[in-house]
PDB file of N, CA and C in Angstrom:
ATOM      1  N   UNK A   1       0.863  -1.215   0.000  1.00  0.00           N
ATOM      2  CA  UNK A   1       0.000   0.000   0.000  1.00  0.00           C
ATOM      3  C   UNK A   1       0.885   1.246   0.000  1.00  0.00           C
ATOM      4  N   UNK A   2       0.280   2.109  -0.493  1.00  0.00           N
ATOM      5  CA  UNK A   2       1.337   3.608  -1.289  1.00  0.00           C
ATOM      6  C   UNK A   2       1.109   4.478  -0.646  1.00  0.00           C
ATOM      7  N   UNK A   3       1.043   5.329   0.626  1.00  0.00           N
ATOM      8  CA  UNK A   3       0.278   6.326   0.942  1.00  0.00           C
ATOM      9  C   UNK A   3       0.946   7.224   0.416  1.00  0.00           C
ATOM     10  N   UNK A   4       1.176   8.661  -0.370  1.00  0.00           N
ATOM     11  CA  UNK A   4       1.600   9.398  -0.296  1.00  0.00           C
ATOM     12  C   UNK A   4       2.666   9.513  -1.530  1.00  0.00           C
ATOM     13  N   UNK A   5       3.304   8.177  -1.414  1.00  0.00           N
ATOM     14  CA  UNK A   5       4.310   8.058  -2.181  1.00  0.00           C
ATOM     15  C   UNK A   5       5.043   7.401  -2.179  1.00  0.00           C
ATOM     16  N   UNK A   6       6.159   7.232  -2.443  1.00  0.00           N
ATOM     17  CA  UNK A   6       7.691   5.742  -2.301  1.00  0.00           C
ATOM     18  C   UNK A   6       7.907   6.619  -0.969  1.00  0.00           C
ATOM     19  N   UNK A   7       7.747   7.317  -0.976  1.00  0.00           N
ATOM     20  CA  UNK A   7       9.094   7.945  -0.058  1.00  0.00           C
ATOM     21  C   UNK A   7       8.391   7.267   1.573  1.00  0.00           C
ATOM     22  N   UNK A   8       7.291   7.334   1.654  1.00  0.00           N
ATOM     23  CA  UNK A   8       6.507   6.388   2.784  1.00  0.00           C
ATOM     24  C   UNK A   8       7.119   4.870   2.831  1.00  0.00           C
ATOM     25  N   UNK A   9       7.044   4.043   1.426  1.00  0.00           N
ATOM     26  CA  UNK A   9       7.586   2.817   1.581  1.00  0.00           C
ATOM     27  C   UNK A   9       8.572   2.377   2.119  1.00  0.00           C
ATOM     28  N   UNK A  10       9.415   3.356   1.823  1.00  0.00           N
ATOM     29  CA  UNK A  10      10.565   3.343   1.929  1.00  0.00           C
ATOM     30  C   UNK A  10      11.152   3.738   3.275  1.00  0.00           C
ATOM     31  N   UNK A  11       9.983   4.806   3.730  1.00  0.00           N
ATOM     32  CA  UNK A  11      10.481   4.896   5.412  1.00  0.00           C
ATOM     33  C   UNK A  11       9.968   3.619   6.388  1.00  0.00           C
ATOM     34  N   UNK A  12       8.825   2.629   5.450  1.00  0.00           N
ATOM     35  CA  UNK A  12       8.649   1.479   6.018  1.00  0.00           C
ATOM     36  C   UNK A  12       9.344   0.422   6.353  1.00  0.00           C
ATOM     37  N   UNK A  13       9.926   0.417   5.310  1.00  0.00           N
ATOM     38  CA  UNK A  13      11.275  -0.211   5.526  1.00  0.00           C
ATOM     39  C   UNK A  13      12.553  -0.111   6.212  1.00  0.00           C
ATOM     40  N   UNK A  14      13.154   1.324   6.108  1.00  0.00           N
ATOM     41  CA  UNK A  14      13.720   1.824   7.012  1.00  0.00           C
ATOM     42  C   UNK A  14      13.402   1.630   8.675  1.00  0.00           C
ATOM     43  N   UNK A  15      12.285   1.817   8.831  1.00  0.00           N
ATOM     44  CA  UNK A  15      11.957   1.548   9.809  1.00  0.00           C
ATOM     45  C   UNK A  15      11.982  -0.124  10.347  1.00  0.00           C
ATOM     46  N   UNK A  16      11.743  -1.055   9.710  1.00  0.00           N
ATOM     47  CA  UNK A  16      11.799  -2.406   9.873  1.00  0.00           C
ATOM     48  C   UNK A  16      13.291  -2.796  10.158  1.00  0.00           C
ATOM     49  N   UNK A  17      13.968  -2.105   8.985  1.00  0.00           N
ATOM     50  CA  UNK A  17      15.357  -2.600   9.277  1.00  0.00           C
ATOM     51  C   UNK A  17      16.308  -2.138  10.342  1.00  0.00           C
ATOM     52  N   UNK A  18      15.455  -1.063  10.704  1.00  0.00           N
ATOM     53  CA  UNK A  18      16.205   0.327  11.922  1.00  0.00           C
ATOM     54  C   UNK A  18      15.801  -0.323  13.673  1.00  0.00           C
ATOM     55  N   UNK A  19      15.387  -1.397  13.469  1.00  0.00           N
ATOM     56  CA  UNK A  19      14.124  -1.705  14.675  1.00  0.00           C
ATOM     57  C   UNK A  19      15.530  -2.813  15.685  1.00  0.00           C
TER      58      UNK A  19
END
């Protein structure tokens, strides 16, 4: 799911891998 943009996905991820 896209909210906004990649740049969200991408802090999703960041975040997963940052955890």
């Amino acid at each position: 799911e896209v909210r906004g943009g990649p740049n969200v996905a991408e802090s999703d991820i960041v975040q997963a891998c940052r955890r």
